[in-house]
Protein backbone atom coordinates (compact mmCIF):
# COMPACT_ATOMS: atom_id res chain seq x y z
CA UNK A 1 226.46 159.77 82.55
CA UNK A 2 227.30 162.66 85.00
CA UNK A 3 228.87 165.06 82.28
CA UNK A 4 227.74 168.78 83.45
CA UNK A 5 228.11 170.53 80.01
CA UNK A 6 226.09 167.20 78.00
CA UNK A 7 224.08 164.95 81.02
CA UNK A 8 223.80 161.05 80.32
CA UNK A 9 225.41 162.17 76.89
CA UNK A 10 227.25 158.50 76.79
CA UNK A 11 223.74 156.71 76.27
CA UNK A 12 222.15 160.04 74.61
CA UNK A 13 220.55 158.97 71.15
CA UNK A 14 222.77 159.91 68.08
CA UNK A 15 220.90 159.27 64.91
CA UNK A 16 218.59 156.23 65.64
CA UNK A 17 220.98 154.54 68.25
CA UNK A 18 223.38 155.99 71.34
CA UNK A 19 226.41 157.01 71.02
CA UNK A 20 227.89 153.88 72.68
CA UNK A 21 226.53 152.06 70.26
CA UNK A 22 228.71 154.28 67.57
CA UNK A 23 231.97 153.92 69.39
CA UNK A 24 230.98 150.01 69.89
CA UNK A 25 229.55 149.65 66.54
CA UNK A 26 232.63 151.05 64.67
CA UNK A 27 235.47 149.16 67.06
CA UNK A 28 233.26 145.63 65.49
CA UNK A 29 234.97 146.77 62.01
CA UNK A 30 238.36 146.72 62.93
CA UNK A 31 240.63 143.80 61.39
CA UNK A 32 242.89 143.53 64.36
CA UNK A 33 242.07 141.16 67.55
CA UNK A 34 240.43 143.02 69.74
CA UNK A 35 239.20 142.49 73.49
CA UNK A 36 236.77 145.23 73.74
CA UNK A 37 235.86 146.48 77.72
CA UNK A 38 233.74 149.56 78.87
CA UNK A 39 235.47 151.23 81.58
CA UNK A 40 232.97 153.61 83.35
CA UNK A 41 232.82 155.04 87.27
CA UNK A 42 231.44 152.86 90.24
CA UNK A 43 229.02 155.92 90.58
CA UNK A 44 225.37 155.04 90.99
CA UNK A 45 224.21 156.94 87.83
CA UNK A 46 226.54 155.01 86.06
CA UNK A 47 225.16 151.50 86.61
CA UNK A 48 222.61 152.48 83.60
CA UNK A 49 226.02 151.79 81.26
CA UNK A 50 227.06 148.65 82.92
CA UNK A 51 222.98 147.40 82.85
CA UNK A 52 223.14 148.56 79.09
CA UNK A 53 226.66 146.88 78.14
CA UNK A 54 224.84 143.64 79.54
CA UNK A 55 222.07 143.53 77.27
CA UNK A 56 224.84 143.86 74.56
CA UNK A 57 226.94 140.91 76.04
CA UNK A 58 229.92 143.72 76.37
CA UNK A 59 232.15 143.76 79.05
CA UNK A 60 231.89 146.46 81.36
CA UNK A 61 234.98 147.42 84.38
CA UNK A 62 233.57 150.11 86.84
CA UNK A 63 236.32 151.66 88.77
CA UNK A 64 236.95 155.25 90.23
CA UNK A 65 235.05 158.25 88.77
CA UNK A 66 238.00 161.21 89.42
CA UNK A 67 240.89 158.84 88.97
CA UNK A 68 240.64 157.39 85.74
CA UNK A 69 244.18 156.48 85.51
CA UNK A 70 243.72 153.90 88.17
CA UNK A 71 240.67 152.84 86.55
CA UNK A 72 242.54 152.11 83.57
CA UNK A 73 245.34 150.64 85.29
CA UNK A 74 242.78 148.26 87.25
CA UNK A 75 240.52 147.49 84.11
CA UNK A 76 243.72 146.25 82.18
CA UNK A 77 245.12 144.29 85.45
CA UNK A 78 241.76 142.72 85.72
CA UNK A 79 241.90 141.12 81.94
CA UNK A 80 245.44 140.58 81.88
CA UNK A 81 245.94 142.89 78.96
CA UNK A 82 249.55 143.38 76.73
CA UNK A 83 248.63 146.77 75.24
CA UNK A 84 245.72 148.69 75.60
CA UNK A 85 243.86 150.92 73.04
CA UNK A 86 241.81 154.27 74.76
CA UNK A 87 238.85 155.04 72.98
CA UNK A 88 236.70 157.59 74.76
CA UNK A 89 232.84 157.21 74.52
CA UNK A 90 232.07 160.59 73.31
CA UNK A 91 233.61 160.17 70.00
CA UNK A 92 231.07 158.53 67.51
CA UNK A 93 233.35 158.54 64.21
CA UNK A 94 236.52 156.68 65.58
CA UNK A 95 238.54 155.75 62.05
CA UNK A 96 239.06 152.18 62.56
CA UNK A 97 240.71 152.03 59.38
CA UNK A 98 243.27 155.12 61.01
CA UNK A 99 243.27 152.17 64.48
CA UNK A 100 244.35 149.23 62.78
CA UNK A 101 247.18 151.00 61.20
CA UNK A 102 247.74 152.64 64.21
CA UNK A 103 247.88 149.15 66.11
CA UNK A 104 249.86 147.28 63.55
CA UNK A 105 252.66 150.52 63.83
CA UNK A 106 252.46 150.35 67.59
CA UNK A 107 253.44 146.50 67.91
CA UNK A 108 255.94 146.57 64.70
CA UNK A 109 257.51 149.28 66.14
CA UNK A 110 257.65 148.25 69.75
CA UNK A 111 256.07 151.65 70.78
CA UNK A 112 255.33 152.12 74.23
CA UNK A 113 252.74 154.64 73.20
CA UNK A 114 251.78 155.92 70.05
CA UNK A 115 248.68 157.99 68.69
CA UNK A 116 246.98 159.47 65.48
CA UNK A 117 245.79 162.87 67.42
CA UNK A 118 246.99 165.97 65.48
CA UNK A 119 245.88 165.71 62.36
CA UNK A 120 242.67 163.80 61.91
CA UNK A 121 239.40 165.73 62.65
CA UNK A 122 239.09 166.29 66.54
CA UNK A 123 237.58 163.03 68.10
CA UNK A 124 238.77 160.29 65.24
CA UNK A 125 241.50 159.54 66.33
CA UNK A 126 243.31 156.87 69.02
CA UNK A 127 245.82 155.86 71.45
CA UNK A 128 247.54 152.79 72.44
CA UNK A 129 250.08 151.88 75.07
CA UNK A 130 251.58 149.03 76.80
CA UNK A 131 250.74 147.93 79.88
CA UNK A 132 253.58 148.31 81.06
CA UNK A 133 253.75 151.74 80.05
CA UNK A 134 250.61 152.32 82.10
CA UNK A 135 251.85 150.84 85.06
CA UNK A 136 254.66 153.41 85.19
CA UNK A 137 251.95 156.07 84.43
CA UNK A 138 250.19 154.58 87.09
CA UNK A 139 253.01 154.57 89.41
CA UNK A 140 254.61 158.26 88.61
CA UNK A 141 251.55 160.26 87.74
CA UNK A 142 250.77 161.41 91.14
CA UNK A 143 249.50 165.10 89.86
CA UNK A 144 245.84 165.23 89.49
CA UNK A 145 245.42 166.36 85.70
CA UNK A 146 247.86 162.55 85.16
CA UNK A 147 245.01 160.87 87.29
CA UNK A 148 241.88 162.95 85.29
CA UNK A 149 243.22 162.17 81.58
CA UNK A 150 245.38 159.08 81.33
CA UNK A 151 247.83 159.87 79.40
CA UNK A 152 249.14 162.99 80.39
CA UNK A 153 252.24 161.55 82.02
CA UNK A 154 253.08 159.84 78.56
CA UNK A 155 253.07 163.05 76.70
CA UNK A 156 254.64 165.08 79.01
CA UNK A 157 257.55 162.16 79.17
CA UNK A 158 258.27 161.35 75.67
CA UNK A 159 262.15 160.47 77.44
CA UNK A 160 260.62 157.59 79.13
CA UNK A 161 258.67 156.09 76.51
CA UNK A 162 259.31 154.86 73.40
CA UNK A 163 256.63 156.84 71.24
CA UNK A 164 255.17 156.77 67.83
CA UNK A 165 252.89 159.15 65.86
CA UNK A 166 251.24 157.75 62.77
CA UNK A 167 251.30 159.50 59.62
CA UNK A 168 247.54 160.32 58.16
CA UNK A 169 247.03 160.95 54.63
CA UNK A 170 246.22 164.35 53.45
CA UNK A 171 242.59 163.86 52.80
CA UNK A 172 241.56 162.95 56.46
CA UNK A 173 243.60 165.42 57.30
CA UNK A 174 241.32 168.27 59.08
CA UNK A 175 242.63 169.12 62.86
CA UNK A 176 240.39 171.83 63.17
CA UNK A 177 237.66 170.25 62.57
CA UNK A 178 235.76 169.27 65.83
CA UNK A 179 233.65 165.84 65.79
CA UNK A 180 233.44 164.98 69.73
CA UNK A 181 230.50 165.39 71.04
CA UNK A 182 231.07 167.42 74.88
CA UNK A 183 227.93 170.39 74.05
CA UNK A 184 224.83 170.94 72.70
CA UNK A 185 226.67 171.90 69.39
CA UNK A 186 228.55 169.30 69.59
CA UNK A 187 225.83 166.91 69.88
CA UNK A 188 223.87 168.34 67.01
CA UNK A 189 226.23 168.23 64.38
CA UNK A 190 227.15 164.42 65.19
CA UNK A 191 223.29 163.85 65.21
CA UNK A 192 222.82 165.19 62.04
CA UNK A 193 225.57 163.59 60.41
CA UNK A 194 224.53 160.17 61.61
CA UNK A 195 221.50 160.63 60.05
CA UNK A 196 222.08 161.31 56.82
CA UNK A 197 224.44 158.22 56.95
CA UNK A 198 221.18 156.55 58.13
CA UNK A 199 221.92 153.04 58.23
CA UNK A 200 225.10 153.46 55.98
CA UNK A 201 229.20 154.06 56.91
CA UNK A 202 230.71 157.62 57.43
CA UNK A 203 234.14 157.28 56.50
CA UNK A 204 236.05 160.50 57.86
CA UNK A 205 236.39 161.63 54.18
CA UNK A 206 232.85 161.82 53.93
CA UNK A 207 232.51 163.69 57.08
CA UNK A 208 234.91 166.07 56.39
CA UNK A 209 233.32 166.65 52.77
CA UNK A 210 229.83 166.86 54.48
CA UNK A 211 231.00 169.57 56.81
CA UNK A 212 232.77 171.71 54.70
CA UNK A 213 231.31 174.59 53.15
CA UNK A 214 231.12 173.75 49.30
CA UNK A 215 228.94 170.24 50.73
């Protein structure tokens, strides 16, 4: 909720609903067996997520603001979890078609970390690691931009960790096109593309048709 450049942008109305309710709302889709958690800060402005995530029965963590390594780390301690998947709740059109591929590759694989970033549209995209892979970011990533982002360590140690990049086919293929929301801008386009979905489902092949020029 304390985002300078987009204030309280994480419960900010994106179409007819937040945009927690978009990240939440897609990750109910996915096919694989998921244990979904909201990790936020222990700050004071952010007990209107956790009072929010209870009125949708979610489970929320709430662990360091700055350090959100260590809030990771703790959050997957705390519910005992094998591998964990990082969605970040300013990205409203998460492929969960793109995330269950990317989950089945990870485990058949026996990836320590892999990701779809790349080549997908900015913001649909995913990561997933191993716990243990996360404990040994956890324990080595003592530089501040490893504690700020999460998974710096892991890509700036691909010799350490067994990691996998999924392949996405050519027509979600659209890197430079930007669908996080972090500005104004940002904000507006994922409004207005949520609401001429209305009710409906905006796969990323739609998005990317809707935003391109010719549309």
């Amino acid at each position: 909720m304390g985002s300078t450049r987009l204030p309280g942008k994480v419960l900010r109305r994106i179409g007819d609903m937040p945009l927690l309710d978009h990240v939440l709302g897609r990750l109910s889709r996915s096919k694989s067996d998921l244990q979904v958690v909201v990790a936020t800060s222990a700050l004071p402005e952010d007990a209107a997520i956790a009072a929010y995530c209870e009125t949708l029965n979610t489970k929320c963590f709430r662990g360091s603001e700055i350090d959100v390594l260590d809030r990771y780390y703790q959050c997957a301690r705390q519910f005992h979890f094998d591998h964990v998947v990082r969605l970040t709740a300013d990205n409203p059109f998460t492929d969960i078609e793109e995330l269950d591929r990317l989950i089945t590759r990870h485990l058949q694989d026996g990836n320590a970390f892999t990701h779809s970033f790349g080549a997908l549209p900015i913001g649909v995209g995913a990561e997933i690691f191993s716990a243990l892979a996360l404990e040994s970011s956890w324990q080595k990533g003592l530089a501040p931009h490893h504690r700020e982002h999460v998974d710096e360590y892991l890509l700036e140690h691909p010799d350490e960790f067994k990691t996998g990049v999924l392949d996405i086919p050519v027509v979600k293929t659209k890197p430079g096109l930007r669908l996080t929301v972090d500005t104004e801008d940002d904000w507006r386009l994922a409004d207005s593309l949520a609401r001429q979905a209305g009710h409906g489902w905006l796969t990323t092949e739609r998005i990317i048709a809707l935003c391109s020029p010719s549309a």
